[in-house]
N, C-alpha and C. Protein backbone atom coordinates (compact mmCIF):
# COMPACT_ATOMS: atom_id res chain seq x y z
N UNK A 1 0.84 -1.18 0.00
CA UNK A 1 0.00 0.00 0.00
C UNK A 1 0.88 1.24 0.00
N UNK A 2 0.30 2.30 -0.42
CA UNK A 2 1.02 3.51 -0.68
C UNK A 2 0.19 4.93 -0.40
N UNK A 3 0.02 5.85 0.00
CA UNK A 3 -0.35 6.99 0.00
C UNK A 3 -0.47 7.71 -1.35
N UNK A 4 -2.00 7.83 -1.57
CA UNK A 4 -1.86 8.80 -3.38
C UNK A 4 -1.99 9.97 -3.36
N UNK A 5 -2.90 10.66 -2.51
CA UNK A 5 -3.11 11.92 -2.51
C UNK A 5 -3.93 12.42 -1.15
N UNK A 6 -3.08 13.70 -0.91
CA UNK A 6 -3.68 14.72 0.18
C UNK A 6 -5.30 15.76 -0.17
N UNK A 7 -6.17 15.18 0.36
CA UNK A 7 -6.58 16.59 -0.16
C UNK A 7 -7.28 17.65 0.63
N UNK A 8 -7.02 18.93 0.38
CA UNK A 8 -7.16 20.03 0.93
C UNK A 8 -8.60 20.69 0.09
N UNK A 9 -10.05 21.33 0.90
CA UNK A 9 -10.72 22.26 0.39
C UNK A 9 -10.11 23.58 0.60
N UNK A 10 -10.57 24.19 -0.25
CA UNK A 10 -9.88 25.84 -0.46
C UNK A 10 -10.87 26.65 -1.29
N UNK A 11 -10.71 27.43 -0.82
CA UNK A 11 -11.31 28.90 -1.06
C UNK A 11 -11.17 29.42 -2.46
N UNK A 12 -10.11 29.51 -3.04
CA UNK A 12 -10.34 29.88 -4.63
C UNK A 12 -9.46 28.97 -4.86
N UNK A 13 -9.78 28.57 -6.02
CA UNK A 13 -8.65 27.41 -6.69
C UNK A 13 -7.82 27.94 -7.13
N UNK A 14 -7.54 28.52 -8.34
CA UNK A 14 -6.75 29.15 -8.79
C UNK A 14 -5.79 30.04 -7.98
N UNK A 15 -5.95 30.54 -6.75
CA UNK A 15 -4.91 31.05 -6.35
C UNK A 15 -4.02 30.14 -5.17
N UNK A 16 -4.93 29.07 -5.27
CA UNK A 16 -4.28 27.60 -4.51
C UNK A 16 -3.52 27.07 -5.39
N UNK A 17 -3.45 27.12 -6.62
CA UNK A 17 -3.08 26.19 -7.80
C UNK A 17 -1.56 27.67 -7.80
N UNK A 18 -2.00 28.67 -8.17
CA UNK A 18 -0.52 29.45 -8.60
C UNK A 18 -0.11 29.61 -7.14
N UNK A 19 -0.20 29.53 -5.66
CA UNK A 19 0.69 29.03 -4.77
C UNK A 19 1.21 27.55 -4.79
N UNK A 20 0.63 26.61 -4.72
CA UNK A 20 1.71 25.11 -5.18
C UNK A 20 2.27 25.23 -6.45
N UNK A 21 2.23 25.92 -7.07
CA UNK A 21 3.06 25.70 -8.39
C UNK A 21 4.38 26.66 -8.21
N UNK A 22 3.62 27.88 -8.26
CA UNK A 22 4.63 29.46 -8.30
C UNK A 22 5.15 29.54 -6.92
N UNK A 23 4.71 29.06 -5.42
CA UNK A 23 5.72 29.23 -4.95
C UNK A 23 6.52 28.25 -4.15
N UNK A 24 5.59 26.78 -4.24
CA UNK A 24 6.37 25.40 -3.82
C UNK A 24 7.19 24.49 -5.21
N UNK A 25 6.78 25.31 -6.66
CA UNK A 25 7.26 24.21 -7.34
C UNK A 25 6.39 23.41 -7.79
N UNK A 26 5.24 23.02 -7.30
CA UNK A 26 4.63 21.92 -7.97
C UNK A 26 4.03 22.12 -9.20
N UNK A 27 4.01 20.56 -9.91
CA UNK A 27 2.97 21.00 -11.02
C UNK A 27 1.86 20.61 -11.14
N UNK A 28 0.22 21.04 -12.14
CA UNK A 28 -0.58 21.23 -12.19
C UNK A 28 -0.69 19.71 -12.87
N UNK A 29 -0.91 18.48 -11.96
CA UNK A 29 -1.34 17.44 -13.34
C UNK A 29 -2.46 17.10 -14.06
N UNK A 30 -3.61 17.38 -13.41
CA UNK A 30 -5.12 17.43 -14.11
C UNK A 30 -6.16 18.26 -13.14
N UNK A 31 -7.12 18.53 -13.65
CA UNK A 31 -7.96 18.92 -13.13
C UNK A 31 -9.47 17.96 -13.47
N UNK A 32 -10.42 18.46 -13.27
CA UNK A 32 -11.93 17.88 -13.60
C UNK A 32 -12.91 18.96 -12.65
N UNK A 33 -13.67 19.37 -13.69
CA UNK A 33 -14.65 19.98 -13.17
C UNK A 33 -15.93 19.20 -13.46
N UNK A 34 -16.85 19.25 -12.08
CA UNK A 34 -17.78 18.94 -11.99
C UNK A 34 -19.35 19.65 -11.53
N UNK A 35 -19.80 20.20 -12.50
CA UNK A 35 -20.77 21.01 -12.39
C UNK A 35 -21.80 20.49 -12.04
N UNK A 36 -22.21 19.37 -12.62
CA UNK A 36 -23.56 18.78 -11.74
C UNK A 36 -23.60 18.61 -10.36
N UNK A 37 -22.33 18.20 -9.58
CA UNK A 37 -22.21 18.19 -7.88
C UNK A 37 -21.60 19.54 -7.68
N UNK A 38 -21.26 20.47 -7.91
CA UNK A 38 -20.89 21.66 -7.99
C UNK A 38 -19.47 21.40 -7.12
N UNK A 39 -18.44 21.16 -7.68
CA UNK A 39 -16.72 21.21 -7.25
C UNK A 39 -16.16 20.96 -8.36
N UNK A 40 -14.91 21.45 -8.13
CA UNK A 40 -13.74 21.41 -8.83
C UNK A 40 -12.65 20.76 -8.66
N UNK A 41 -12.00 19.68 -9.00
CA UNK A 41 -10.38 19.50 -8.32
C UNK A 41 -9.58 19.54 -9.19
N UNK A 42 -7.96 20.09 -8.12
CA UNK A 42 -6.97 19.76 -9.10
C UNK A 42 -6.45 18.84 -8.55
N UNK A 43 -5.40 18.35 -9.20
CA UNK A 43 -4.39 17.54 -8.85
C UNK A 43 -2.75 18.23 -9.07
N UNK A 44 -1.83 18.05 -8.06
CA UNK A 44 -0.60 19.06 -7.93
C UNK A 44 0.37 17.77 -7.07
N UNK A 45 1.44 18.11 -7.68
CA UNK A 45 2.67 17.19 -7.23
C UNK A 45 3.99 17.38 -7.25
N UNK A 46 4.50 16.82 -7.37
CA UNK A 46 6.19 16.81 -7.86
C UNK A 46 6.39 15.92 -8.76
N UNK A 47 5.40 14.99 -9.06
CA UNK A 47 5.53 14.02 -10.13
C UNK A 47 4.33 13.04 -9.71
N UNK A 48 3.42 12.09 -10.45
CA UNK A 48 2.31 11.64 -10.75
C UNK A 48 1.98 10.64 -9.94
N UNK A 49 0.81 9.89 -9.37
CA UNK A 49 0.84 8.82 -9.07
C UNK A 49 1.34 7.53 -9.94
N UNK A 50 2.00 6.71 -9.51
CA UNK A 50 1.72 5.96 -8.44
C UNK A 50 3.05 6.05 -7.97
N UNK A 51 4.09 6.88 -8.42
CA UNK A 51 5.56 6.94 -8.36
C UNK A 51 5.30 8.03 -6.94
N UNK A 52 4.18 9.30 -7.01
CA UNK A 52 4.75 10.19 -6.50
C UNK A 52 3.26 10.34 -5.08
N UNK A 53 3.29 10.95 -4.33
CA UNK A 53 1.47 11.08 -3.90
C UNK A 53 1.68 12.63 -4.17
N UNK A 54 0.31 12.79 -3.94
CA UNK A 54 -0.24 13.56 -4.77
C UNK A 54 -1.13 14.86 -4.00
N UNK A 55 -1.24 15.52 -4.51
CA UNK A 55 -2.07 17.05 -3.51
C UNK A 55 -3.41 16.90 -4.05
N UNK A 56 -4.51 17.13 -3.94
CA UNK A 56 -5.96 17.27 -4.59
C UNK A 56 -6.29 18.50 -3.82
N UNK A 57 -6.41 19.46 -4.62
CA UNK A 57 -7.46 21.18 -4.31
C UNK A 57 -9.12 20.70 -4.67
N UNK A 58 -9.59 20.46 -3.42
CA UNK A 58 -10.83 20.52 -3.98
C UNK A 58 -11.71 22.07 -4.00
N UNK A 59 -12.36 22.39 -4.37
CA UNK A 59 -13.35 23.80 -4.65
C UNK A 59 -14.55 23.64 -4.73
N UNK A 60 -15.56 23.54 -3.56
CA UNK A 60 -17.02 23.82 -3.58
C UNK A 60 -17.31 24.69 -4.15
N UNK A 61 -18.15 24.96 -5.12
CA UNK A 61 -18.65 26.06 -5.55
C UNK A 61 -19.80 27.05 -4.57
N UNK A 62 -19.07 28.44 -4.72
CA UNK A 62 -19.97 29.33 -3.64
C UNK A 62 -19.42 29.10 -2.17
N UNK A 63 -18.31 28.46 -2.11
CA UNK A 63 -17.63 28.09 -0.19
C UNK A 63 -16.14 28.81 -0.92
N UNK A 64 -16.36 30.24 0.27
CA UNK A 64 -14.87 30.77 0.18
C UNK A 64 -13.88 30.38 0.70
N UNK A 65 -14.21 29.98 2.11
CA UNK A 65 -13.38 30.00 3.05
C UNK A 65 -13.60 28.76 4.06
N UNK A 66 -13.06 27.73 4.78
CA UNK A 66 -13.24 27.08 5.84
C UNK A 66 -12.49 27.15 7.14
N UNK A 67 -12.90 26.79 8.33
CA UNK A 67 -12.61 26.82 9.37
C UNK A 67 -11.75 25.53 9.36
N UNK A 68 -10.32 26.05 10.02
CA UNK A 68 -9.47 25.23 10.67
C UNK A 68 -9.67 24.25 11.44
N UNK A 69 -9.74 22.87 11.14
CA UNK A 69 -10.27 22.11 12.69
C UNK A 69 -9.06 21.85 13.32
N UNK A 70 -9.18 21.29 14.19
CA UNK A 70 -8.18 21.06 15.48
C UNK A 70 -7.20 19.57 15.30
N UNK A 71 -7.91 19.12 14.21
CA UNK A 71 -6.72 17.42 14.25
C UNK A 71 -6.07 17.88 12.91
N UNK A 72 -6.32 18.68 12.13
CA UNK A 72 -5.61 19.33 11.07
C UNK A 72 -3.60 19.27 11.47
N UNK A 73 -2.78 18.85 10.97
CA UNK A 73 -1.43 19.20 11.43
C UNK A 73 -0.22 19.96 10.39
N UNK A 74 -0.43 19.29 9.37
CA UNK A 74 0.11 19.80 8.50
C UNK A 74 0.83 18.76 7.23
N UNK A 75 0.59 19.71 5.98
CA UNK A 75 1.67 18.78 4.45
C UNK A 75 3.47 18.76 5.17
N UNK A 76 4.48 17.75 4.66
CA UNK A 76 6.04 17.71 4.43
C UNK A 76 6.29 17.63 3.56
N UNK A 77 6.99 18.31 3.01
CA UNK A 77 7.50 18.45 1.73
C UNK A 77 9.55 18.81 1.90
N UNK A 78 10.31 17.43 1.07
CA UNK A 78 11.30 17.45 1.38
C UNK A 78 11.91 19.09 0.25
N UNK A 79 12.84 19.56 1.10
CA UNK A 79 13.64 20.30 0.62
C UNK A 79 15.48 20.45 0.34
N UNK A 80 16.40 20.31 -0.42
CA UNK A 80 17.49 19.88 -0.55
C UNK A 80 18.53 20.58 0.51
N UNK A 81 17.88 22.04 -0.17
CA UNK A 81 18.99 23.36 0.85
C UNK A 81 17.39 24.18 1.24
N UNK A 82 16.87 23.72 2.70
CA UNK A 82 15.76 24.50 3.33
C UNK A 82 15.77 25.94 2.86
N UNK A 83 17.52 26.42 3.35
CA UNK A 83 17.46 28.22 3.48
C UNK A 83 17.45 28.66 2.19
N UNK A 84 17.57 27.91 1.17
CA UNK A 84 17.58 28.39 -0.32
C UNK A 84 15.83 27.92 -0.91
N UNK A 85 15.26 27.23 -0.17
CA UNK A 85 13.89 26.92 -0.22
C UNK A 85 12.95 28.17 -0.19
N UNK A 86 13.30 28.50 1.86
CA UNK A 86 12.70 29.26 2.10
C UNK A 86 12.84 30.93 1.20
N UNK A 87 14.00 31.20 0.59
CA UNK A 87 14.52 32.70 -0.08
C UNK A 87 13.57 32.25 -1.21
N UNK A 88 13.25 31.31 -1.93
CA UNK A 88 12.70 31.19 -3.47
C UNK A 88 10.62 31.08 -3.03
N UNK A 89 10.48 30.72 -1.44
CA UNK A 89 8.68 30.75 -1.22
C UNK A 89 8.63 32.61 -1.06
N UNK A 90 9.77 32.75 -0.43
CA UNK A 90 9.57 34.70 0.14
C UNK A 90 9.80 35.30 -1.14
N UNK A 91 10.56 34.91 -2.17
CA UNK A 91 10.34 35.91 -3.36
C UNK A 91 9.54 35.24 -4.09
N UNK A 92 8.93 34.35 -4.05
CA UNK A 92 7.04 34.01 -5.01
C UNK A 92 6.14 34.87 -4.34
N UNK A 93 6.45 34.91 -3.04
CA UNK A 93 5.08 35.91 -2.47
C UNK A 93 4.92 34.70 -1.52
N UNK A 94 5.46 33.68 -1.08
CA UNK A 94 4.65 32.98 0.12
C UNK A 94 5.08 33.39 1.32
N UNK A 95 4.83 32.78 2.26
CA UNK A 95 5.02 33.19 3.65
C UNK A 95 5.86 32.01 4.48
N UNK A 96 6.43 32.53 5.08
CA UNK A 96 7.40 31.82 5.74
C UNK A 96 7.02 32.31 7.09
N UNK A 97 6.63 31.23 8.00
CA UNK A 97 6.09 31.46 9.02
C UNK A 97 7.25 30.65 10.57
N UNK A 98 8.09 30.00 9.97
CA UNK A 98 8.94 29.98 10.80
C UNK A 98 10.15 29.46 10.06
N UNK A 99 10.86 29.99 10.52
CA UNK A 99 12.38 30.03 9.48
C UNK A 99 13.50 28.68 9.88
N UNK A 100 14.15 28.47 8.66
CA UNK A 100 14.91 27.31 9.04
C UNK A 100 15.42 27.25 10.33
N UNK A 101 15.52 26.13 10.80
CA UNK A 101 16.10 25.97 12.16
C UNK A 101 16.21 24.07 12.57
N UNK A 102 17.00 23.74 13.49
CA UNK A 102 16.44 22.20 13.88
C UNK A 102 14.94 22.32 14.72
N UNK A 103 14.77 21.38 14.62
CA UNK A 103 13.26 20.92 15.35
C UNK A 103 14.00 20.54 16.54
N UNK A 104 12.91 21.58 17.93
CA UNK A 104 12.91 20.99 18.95
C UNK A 104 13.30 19.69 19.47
N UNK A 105 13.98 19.71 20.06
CA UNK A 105 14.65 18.37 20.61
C UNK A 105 15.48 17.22 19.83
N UNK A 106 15.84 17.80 18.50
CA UNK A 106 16.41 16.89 17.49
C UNK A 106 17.24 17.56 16.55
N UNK A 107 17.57 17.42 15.57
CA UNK A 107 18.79 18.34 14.78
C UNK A 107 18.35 18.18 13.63
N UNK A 108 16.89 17.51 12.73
CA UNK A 108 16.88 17.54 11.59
C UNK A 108 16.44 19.25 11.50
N UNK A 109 16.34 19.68 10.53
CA UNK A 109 16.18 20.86 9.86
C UNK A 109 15.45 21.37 9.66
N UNK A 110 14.63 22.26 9.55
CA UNK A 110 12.95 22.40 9.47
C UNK A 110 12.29 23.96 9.09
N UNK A 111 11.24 24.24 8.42
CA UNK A 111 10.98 25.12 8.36
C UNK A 111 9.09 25.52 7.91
N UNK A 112 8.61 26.34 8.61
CA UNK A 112 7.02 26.05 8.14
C UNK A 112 7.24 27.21 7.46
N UNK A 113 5.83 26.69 6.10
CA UNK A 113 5.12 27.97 5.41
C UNK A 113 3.41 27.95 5.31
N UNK A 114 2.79 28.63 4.93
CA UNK A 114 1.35 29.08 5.34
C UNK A 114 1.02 29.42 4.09
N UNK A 115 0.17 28.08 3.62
CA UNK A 115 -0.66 28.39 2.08
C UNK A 115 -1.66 29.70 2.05
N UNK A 116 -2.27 30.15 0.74
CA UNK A 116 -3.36 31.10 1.20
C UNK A 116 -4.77 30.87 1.95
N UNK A 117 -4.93 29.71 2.25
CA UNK A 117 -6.17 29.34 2.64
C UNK A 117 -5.70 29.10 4.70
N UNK A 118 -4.31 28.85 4.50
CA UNK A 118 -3.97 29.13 6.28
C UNK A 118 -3.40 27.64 6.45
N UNK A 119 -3.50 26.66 5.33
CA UNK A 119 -2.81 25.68 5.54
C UNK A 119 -1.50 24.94 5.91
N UNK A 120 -0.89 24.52 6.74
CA UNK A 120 0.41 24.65 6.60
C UNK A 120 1.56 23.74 5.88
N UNK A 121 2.61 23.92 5.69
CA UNK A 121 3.54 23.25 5.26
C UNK A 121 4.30 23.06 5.39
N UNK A 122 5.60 22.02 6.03
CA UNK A 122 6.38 22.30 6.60
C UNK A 122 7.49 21.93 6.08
N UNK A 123 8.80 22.34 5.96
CA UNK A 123 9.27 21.72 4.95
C UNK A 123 10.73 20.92 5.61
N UNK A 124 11.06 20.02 5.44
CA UNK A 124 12.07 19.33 5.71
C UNK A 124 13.56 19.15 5.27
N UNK A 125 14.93 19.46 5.68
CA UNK A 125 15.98 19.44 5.05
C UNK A 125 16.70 18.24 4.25
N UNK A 126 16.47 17.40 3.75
CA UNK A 126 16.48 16.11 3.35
C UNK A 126 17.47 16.40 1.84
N UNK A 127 18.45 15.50 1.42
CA UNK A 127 18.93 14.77 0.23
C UNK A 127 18.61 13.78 -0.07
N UNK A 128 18.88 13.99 -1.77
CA UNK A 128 17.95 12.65 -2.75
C UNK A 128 18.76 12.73 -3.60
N UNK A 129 18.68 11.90 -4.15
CA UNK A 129 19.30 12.00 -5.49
C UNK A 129 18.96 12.35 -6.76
N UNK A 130 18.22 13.48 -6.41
CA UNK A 130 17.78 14.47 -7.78
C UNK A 130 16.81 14.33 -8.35
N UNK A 131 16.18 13.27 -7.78
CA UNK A 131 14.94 12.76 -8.31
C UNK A 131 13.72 13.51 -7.18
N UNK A 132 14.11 14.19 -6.08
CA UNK A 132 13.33 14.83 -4.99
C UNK A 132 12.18 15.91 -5.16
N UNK A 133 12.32 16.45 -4.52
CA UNK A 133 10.69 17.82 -4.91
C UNK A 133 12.18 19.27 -5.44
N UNK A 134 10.98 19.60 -5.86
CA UNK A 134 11.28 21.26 -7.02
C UNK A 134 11.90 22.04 -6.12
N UNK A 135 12.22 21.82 -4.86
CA UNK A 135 12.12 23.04 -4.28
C UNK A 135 13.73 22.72 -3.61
């Protein structure tokens, strides 16, 4: 078994879609609109299922905004060089809500950012062999 996709409701799609793309890197792999149940999704990654999992934006039509619940924690998304991560989300326009550093009580590397809908992301200092996320 494997993990395929996260998915997040959001408030406007399109400006959910040009934040994972324009300022995490990801790309746009399909969408489907569905007008008879009134939503929209995309699909956003670093590369496709079944190799990669996957983000899903869903979009109620006429729902701007949702309330945060409380078991909510957050996306990881590996990063090669965090502090060169975080300089390329702050000049897209994202937010960097806590800056590289180790994680409490441990020495891996770490850093959160804050989608437009308030979601978070946190990103991790990790090497790959090139085959890793955009960022």
């Amino acid at each position: 078994m494997r993990i395929l996709h996260t998915m997040l409701r959001v408030g406007d799609l399109q400006r959910s879609i040009d934040f994972y793309t324009k300022v995490l890197g990801m790309k746009l792999l399909r969408t489907s609109d569905n007008p008879e149940y009134k939503y929209t999704l995309a699909f956003l990654g670093y590369g496709a299922n079944p190799e990669h999992a996957e983000l899903e934006l869903t979009y109620n039509y006429g729902v701007s905004s949702y309330e945060m619940g409380t078991a909510y924690g957050h996306l990881a998304i590996s990063a090669d060089d965090i502090v060169r991560a975080c300089e390329a989300v702050k000049a897209n326009g994202g937010n960097v809500t806590r800056e590289p550093g180790p994680v409490k009580g441990g020495s891996t590397v770490i850093a959160f950012v804050t989608d437009p809908d308030g979601y978070k992301i946190e990103l991790i200092e990790r090497q790959f062999d090139g085959a890793g996320a955009g960022l």
